[in-house]
N, C-alpha and C. Protein backbone atom coordinates (compact mmCIF):
# COMPACT_ATOMS: atom_id res chain seq x y z
N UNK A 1 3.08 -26.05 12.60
CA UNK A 1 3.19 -25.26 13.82
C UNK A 1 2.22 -24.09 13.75
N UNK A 2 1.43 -24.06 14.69
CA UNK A 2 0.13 -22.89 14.46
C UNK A 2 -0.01 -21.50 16.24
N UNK A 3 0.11 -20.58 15.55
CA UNK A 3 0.39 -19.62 16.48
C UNK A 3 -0.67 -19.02 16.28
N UNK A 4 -1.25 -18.76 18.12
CA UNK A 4 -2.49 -17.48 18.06
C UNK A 4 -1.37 -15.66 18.30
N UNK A 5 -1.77 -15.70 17.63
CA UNK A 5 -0.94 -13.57 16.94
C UNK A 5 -1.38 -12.94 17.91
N UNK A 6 -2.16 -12.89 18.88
CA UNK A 6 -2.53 -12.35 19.92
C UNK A 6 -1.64 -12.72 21.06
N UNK A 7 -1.37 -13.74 21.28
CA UNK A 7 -0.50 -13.69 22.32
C UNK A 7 0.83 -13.24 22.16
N UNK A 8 1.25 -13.03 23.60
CA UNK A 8 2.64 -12.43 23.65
C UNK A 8 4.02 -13.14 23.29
N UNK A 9 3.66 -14.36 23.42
CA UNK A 9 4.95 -14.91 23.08
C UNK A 9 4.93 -15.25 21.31
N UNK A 10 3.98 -15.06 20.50
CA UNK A 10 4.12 -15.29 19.02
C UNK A 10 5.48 -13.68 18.62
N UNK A 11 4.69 -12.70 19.23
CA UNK A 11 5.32 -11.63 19.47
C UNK A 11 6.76 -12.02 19.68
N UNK A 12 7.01 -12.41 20.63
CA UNK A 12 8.65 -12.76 20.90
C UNK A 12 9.46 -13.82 20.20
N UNK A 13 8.33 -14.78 19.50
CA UNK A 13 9.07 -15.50 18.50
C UNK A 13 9.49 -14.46 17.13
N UNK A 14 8.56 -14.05 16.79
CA UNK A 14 9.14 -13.08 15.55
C UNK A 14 9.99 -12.37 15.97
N UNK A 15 10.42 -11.76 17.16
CA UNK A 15 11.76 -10.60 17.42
C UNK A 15 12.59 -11.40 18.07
N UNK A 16 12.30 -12.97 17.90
CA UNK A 16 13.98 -13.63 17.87
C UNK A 16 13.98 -14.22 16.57
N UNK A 17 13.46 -13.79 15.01
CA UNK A 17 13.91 -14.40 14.02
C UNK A 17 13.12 -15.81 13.61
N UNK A 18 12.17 -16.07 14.28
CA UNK A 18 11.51 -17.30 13.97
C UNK A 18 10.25 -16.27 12.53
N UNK A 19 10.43 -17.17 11.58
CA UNK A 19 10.57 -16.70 10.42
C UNK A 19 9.20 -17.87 10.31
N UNK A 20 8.54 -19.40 10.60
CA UNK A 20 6.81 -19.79 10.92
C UNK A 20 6.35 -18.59 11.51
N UNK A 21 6.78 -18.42 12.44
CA UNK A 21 6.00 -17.22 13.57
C UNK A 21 5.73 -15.83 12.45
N UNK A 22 6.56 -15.60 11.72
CA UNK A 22 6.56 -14.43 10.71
C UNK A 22 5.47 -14.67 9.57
N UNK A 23 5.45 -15.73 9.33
CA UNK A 23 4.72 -16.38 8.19
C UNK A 23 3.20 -16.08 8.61
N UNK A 24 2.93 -16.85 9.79
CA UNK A 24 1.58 -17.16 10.27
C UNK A 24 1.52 -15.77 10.77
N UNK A 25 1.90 -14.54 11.18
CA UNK A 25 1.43 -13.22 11.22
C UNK A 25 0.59 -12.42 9.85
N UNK A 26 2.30 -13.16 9.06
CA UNK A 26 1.45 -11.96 7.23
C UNK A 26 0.53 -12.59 7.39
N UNK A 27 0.26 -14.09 7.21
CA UNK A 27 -0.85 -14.61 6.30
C UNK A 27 -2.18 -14.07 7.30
N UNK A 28 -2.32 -13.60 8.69
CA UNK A 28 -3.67 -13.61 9.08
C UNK A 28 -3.80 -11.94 8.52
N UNK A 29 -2.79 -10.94 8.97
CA UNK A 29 -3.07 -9.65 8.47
C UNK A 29 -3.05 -8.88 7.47
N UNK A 30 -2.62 -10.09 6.21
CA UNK A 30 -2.30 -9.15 4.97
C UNK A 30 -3.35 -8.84 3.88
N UNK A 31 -4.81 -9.79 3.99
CA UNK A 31 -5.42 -9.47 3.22
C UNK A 31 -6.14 -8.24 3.83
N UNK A 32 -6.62 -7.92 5.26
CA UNK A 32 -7.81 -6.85 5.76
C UNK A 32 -6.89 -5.83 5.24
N UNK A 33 -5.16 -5.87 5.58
CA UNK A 33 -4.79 -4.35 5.56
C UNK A 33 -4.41 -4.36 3.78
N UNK A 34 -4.34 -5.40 3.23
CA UNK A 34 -4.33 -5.05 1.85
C UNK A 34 -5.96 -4.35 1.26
N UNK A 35 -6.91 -4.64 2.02
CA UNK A 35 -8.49 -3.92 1.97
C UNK A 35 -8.44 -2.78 2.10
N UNK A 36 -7.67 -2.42 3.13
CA UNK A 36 -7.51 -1.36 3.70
C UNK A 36 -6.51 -0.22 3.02
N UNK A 37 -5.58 -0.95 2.40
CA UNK A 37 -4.84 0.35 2.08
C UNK A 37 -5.24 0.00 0.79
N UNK A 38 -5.92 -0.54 -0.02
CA UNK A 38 -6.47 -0.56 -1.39
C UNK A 38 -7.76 0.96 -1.62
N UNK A 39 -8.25 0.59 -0.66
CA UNK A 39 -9.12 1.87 -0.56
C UNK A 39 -9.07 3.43 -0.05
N UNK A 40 -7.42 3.57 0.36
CA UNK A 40 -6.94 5.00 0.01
C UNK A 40 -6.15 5.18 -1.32
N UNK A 41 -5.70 3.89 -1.39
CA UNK A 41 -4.75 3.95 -3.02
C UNK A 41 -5.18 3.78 -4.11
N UNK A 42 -6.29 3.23 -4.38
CA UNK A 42 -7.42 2.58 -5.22
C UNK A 42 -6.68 1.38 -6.20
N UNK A 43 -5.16 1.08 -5.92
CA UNK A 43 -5.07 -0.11 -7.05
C UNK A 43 -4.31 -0.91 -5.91
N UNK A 44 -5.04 -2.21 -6.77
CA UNK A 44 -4.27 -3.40 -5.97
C UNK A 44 -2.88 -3.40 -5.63
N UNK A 45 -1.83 -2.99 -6.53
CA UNK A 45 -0.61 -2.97 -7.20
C UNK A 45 -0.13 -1.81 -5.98
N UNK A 46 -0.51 -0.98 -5.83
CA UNK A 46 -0.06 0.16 -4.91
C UNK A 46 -0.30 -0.10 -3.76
N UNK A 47 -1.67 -1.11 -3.35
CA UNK A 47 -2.17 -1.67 -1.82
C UNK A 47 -1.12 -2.98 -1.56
N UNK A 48 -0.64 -3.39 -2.42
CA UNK A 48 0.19 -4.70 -2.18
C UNK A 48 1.75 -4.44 -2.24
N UNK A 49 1.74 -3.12 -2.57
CA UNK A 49 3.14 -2.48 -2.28
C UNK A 49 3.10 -1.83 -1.13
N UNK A 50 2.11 -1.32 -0.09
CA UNK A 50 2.05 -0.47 1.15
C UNK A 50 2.00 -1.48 1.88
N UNK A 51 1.35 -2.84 1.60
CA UNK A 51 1.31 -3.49 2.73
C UNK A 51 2.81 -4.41 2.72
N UNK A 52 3.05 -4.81 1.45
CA UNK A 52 4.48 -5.75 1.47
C UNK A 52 5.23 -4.32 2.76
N UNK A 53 5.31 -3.55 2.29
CA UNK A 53 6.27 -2.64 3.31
C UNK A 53 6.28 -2.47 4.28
N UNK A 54 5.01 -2.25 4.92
CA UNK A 54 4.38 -2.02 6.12
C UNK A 54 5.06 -3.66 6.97
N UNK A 55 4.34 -4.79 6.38
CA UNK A 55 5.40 -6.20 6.61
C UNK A 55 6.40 -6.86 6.71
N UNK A 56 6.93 -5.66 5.51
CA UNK A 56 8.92 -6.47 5.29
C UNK A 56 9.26 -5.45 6.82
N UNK A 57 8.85 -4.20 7.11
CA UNK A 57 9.35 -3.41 8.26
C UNK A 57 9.16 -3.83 9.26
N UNK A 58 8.47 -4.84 9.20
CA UNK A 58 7.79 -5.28 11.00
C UNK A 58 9.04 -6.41 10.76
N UNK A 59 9.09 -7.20 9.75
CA UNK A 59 10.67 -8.12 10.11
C UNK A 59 11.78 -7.47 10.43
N UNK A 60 12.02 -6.54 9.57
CA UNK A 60 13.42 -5.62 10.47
C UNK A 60 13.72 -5.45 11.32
N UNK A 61 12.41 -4.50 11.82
CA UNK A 61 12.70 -4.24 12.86
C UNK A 61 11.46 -5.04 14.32
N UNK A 62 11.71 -6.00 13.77
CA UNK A 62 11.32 -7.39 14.61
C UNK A 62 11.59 -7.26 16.56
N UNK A 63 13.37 -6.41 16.31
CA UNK A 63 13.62 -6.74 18.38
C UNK A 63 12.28 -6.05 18.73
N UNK A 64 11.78 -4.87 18.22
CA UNK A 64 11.19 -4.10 18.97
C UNK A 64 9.46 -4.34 18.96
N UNK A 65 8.95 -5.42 17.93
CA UNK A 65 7.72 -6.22 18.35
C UNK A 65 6.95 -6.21 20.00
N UNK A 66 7.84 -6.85 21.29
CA UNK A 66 7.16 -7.04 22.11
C UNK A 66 6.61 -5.72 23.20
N UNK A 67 7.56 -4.76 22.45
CA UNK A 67 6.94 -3.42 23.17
C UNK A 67 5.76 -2.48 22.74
N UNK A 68 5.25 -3.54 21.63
CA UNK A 68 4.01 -2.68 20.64
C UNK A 68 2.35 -3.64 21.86
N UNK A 69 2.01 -2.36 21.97
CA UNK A 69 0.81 -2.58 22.94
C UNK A 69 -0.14 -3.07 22.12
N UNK A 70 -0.65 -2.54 20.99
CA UNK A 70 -1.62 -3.45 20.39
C UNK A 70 -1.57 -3.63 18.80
N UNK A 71 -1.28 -4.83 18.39
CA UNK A 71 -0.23 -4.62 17.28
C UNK A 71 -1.36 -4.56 16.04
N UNK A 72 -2.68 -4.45 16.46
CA UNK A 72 -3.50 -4.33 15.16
C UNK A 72 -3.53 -3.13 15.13
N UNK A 73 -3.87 -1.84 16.15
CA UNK A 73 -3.75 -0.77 15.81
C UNK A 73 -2.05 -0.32 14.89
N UNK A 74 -1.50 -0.99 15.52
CA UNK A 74 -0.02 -0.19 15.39
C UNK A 74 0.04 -0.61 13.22
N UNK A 75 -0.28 -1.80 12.92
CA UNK A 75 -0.60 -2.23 11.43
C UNK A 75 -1.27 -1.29 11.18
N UNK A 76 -2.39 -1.23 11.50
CA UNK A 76 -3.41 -0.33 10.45
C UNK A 76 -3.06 1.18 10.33
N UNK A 77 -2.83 1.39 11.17
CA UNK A 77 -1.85 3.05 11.64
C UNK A 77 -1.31 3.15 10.35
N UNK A 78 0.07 1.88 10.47
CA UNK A 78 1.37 2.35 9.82
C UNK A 78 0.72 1.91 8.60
N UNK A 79 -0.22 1.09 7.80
CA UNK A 79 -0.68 0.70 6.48
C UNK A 79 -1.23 2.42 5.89
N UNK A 80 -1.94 2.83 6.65
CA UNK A 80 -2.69 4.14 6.84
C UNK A 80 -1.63 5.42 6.14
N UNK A 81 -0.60 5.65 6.64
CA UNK A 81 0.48 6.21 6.80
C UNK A 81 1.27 5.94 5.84
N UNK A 82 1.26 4.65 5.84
CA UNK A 82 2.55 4.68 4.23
C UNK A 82 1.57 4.64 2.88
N UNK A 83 0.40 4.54 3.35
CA UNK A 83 -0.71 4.60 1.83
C UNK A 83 -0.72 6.00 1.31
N UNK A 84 -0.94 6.87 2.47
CA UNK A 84 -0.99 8.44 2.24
C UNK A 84 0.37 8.89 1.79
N UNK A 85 1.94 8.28 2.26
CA UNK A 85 2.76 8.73 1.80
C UNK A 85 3.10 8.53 -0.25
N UNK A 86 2.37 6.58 0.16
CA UNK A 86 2.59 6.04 -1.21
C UNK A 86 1.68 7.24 -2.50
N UNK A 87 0.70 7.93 -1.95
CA UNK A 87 -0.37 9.15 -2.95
C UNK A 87 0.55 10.09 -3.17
N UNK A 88 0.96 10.73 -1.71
CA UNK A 88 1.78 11.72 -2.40
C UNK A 88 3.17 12.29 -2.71
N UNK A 89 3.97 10.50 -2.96
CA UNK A 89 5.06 10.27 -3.95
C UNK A 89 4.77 10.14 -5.01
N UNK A 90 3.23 9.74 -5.48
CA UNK A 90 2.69 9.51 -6.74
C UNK A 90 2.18 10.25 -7.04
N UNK A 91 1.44 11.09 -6.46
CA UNK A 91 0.38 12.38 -7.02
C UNK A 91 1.20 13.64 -6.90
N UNK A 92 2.03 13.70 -6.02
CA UNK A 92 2.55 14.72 -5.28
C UNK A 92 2.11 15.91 -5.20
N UNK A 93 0.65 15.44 -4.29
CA UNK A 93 -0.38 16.36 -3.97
C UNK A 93 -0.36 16.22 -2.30
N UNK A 94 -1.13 16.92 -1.32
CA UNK A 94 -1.27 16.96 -0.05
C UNK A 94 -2.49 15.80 0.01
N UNK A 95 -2.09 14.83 1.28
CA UNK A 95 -3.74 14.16 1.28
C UNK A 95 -3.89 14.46 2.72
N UNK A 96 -5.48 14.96 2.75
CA UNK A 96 -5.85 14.99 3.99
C UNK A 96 -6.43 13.58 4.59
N UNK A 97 -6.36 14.40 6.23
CA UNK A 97 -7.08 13.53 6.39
C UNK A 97 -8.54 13.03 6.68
N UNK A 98 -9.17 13.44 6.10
CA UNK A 98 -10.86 13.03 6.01
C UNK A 98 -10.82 11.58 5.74
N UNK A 99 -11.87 10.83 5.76
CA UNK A 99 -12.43 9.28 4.65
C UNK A 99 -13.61 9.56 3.99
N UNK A 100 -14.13 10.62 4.21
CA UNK A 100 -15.30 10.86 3.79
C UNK A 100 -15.43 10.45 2.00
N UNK A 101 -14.63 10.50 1.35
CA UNK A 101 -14.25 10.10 0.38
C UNK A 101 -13.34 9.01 -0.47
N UNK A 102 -12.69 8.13 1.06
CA UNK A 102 -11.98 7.55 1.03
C UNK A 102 -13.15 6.05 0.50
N UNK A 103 -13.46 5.48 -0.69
CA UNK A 103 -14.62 3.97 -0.72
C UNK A 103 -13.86 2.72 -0.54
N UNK A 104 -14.12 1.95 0.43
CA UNK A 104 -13.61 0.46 0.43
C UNK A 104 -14.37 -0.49 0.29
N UNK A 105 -13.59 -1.64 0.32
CA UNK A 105 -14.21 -2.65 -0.54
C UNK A 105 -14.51 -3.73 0.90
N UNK A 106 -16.43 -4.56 0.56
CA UNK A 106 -16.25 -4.98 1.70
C UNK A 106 -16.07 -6.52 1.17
N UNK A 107 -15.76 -7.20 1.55
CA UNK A 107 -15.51 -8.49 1.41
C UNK A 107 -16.49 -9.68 1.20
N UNK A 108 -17.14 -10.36 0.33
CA UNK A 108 -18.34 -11.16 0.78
C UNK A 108 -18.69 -11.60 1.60
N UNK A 109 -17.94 -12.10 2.41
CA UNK A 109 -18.09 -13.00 3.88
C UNK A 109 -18.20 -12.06 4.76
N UNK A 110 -18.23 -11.00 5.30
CA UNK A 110 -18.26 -9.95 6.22
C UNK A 110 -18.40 -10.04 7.47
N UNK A 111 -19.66 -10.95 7.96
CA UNK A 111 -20.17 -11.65 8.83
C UNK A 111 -20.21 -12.94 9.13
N UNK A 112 -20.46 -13.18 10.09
CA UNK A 112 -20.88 -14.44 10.38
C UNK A 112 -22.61 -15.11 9.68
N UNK A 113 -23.00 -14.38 10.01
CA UNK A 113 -24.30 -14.37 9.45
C UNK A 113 -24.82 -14.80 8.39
N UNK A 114 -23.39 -14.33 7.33
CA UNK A 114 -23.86 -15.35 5.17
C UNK A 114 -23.63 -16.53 5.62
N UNK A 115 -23.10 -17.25 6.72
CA UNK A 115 -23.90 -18.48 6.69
C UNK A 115 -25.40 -19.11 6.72
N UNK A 116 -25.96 -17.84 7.51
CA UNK A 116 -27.49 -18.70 7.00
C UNK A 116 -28.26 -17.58 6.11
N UNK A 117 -27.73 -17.24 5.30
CA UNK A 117 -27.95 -16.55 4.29
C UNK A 117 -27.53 -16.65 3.34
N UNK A 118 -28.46 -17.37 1.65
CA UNK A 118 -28.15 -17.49 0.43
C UNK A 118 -28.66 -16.83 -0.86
N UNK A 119 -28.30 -16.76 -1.98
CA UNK A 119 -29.25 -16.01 -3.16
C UNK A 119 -29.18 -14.80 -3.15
N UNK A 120 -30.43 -14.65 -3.22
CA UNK A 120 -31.28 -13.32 -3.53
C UNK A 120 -31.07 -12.21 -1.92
N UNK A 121 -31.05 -12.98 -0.65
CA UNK A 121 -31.20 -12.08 0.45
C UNK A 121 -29.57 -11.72 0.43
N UNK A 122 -28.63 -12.77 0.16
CA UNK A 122 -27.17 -11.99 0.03
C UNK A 122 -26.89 -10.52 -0.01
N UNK A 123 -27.79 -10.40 -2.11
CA UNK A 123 -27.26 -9.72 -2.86
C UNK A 123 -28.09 -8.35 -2.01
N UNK A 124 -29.00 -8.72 -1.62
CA UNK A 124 -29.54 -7.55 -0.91
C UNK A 124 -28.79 -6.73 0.18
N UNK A 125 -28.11 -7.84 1.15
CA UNK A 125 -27.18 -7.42 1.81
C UNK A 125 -25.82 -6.95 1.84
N UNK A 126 -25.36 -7.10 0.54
CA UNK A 126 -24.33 -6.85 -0.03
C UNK A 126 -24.17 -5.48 -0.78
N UNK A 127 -25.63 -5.32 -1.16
CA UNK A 127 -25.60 -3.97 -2.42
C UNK A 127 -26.37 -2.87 -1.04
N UNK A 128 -26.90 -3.58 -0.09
CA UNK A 128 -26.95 -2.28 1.24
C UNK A 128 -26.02 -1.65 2.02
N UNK A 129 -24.81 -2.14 2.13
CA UNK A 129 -23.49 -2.37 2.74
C UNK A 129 -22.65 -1.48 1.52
N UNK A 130 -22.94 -2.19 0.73
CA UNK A 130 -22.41 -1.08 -0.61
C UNK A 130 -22.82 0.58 -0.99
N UNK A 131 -24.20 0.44 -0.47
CA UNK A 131 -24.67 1.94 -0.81
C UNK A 131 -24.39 3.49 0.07
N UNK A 132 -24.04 2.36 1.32
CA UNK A 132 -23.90 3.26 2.80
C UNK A 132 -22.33 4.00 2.12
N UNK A 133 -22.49 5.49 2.85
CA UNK A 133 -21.86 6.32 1.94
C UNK A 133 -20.01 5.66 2.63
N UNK A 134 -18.98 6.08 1.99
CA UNK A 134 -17.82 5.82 2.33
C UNK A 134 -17.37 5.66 3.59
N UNK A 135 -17.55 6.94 4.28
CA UNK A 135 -16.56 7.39 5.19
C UNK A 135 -17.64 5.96 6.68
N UNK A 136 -18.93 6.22 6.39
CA UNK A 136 -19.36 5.11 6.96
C UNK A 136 -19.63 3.69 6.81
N UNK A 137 -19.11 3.33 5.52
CA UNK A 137 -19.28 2.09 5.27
C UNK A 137 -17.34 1.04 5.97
N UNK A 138 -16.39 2.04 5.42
CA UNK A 138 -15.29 1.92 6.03
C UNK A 138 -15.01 1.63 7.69
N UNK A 139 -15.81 2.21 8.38
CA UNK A 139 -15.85 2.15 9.80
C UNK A 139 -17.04 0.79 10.29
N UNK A 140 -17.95 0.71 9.37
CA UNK A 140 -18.38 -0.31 9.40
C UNK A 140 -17.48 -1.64 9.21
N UNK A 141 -16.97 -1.47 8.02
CA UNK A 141 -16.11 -3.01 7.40
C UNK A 141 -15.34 -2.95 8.82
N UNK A 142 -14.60 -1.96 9.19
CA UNK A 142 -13.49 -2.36 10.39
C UNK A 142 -13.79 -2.95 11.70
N UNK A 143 -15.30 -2.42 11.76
CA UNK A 143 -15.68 -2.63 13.18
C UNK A 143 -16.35 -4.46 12.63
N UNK A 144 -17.09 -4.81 11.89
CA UNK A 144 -17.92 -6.04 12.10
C UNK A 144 -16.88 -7.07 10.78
N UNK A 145 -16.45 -6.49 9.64
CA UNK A 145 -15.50 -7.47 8.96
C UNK A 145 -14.55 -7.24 9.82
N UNK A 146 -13.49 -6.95 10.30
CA UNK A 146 -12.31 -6.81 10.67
C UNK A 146 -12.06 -6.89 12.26
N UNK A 147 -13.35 -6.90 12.69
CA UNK A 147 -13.39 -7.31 14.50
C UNK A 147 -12.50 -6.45 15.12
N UNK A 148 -12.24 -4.77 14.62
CA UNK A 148 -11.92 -4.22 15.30
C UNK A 148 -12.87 -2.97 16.56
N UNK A 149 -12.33 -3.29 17.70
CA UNK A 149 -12.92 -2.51 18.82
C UNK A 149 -13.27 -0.86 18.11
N UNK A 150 -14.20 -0.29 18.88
CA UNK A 150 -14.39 1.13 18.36
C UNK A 150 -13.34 1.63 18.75
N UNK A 151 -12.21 1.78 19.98
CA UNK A 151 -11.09 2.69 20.48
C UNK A 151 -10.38 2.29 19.31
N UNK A 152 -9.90 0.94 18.91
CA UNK A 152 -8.90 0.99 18.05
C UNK A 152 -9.32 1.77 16.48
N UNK A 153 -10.60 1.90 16.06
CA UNK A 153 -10.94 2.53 14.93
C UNK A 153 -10.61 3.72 15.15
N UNK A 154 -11.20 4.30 16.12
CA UNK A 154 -10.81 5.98 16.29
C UNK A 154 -9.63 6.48 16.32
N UNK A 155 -8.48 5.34 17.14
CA UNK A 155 -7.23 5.48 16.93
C UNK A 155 -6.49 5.18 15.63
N UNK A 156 -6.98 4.45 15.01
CA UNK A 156 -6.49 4.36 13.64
C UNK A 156 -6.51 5.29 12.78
N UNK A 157 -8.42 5.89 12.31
CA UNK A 157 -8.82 7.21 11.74
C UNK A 157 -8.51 7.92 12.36
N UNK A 158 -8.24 8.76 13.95
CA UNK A 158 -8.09 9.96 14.33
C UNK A 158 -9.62 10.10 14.57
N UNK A 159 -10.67 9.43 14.83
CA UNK A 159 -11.61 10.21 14.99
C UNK A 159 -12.14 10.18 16.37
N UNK A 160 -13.09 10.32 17.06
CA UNK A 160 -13.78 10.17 18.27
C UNK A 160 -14.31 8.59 18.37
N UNK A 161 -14.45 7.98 19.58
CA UNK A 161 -15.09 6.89 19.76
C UNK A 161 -16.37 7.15 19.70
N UNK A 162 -16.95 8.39 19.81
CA UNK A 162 -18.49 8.87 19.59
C UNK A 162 -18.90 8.76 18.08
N UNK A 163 -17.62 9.12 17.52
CA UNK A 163 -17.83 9.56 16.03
C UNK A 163 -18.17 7.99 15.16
N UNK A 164 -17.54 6.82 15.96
CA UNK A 164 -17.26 5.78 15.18
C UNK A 164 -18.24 5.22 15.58
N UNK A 165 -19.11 5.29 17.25
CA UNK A 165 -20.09 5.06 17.32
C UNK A 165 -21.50 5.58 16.89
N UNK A 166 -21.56 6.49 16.17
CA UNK A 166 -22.39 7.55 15.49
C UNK A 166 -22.65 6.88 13.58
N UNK A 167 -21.65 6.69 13.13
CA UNK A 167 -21.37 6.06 11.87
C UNK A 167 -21.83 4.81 12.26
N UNK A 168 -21.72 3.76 13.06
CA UNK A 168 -22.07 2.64 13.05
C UNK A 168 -23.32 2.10 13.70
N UNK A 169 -24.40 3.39 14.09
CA UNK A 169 -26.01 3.72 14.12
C UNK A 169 -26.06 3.73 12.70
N UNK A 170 -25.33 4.67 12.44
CA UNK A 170 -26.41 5.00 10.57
C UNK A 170 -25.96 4.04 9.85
N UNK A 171 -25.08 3.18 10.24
CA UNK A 171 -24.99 1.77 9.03
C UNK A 171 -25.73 0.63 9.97
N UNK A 172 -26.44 0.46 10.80
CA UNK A 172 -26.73 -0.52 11.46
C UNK A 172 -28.31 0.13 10.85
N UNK A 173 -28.87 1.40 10.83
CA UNK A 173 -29.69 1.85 10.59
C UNK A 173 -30.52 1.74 9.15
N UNK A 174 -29.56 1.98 8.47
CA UNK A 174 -29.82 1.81 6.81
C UNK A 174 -29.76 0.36 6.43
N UNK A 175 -28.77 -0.18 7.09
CA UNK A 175 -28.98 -1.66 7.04
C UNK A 175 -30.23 -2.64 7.35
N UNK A 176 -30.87 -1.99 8.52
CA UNK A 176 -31.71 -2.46 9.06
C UNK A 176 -32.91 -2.24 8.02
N UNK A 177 -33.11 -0.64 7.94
CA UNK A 177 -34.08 -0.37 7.17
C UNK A 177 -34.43 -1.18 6.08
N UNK A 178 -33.40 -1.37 5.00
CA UNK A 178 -33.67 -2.15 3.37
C UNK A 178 -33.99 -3.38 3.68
N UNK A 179 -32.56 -4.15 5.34
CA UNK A 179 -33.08 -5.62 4.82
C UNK A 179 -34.26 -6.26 5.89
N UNK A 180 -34.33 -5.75 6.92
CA UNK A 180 -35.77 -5.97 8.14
C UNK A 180 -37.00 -6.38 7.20
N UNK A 181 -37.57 -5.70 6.04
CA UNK A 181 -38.75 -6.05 5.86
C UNK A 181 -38.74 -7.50 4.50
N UNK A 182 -37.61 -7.62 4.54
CA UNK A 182 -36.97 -9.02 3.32
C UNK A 182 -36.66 -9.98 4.63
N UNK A 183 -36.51 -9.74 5.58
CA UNK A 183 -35.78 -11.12 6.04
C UNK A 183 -35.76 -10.97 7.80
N UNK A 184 -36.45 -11.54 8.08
CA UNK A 184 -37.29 -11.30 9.54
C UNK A 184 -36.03 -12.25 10.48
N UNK A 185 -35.32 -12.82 10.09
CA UNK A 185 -34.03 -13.06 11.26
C UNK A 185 -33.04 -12.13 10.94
N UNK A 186 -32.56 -11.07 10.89
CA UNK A 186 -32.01 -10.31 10.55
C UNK A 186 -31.71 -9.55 11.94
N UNK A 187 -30.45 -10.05 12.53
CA UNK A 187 -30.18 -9.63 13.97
C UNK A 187 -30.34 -7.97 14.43
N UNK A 188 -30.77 -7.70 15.47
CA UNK A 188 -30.92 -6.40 16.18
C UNK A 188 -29.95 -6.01 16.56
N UNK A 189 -29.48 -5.22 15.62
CA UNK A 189 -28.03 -4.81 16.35
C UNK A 189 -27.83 -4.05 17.34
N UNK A 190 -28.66 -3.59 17.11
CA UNK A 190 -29.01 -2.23 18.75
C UNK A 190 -28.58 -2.99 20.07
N UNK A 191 -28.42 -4.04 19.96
CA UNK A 191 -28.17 -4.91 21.39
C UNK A 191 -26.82 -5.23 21.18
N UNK A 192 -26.39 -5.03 20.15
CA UNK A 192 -24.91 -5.61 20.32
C UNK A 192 -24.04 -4.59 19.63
N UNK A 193 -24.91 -3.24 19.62
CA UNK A 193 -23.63 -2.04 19.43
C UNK A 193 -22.56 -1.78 20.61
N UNK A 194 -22.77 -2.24 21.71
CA UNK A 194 -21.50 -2.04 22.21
C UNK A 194 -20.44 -2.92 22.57
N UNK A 195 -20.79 -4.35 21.36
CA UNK A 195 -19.74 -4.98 21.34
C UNK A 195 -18.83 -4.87 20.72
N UNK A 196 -19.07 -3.87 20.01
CA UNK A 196 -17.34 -3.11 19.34
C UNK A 196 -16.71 -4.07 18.86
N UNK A 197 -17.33 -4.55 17.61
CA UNK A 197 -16.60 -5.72 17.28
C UNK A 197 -16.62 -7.30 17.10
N UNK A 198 -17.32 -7.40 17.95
CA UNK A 198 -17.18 -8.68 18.20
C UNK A 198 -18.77 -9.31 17.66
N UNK A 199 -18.75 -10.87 16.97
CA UNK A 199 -19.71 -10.81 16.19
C UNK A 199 -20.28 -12.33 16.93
């Protein structure tokens, strides 16, 4: 039995207890937000404890699923939120909220694109993506790994839709720069910055 998570009625199967419908939710969202809250917590062990929670809570309290307007923001929010709480039950220090310091991890596959890309131009693309400083490489992974819209990034971080569009010039920028003169199909993103997402 295979459910698209976007529609509304997968939604209403999980807040009547259909427990496939629950299944096929974790399994599409648990690795990005386990990415995601790995890189405010820095260990796997602590990212796979924010997200089991963040998950076992969405079964609980399951009736109230179909009134969540967009349920990727409302995940990454609450992953966001219980990561910062999970620091400072453990550190029991204040965490702000900046990312500027916050480093995540991007995933090999990122794009669509390492399909026609092997070897040597990979690693290039991989260790450029890597170098771009935190707070912009993070807004990157969300917007082109994670196919999230710029409103929902800003709403997630708290930052401006300017701000997320500003960060994702200077990683489209630096990106461009290292790999443009290695690899002459190397898409123009400038034409498809305001697809927010979508690849």
């Amino acid at each position: 039995m295979s459910y698209r998570i976007t529609h509304d009625d997968v939604l209403h199967e999980v807040a009547r207890g259909n427990q496939v419908a629950f299944r096929e939710l974790y399994n599409l969202y648990f690795q990005k937000l386990f990415l995601f809250a790995k890189a405010i917590v820095k260990t796997k062990d602590g990212a796979t404890e924010v997200v089991d929670e963040v998950l076992v809570n969405i079964w609980k309290q399951r009736e109230q699923l179909p009134g969540i307007q967009n349920l990727r923001v409302y995940l990454y929010t609450a992953v966001k939120n219980k990561a910062f709480s999970y620091l400072s039950a453990k550190a029991n220090q204040q965490i702000g909220g900046a990312f500027d310091d916050i480093d995540i991890e991007i995933a090999e596959e990122y794009n669509a694109e390492k399909q026609m890309i092997t070897g040597e131009m990979l690693r290039k693309i991989h260790d450029a993506v890597e170098a771009l400083p935190p707070r912009c490489k993070m807004i990157f992974k969300l917007v082109r790994e994670d196919n999230l819209r710029y409103k929902e990034v800003s709403e997630i971080l708290h930052i401006s839709e300017k701000t997320v569009d500003a960060q994702m010039v200077i990683a489209i920028k630096k990106l461009s720069q290292v790999l443009r003169p290695h690899f002459d199909g190397f898409p123009d993103f400038k034409k498809t910055k305001k697809n927010q997402g979508a690849l």
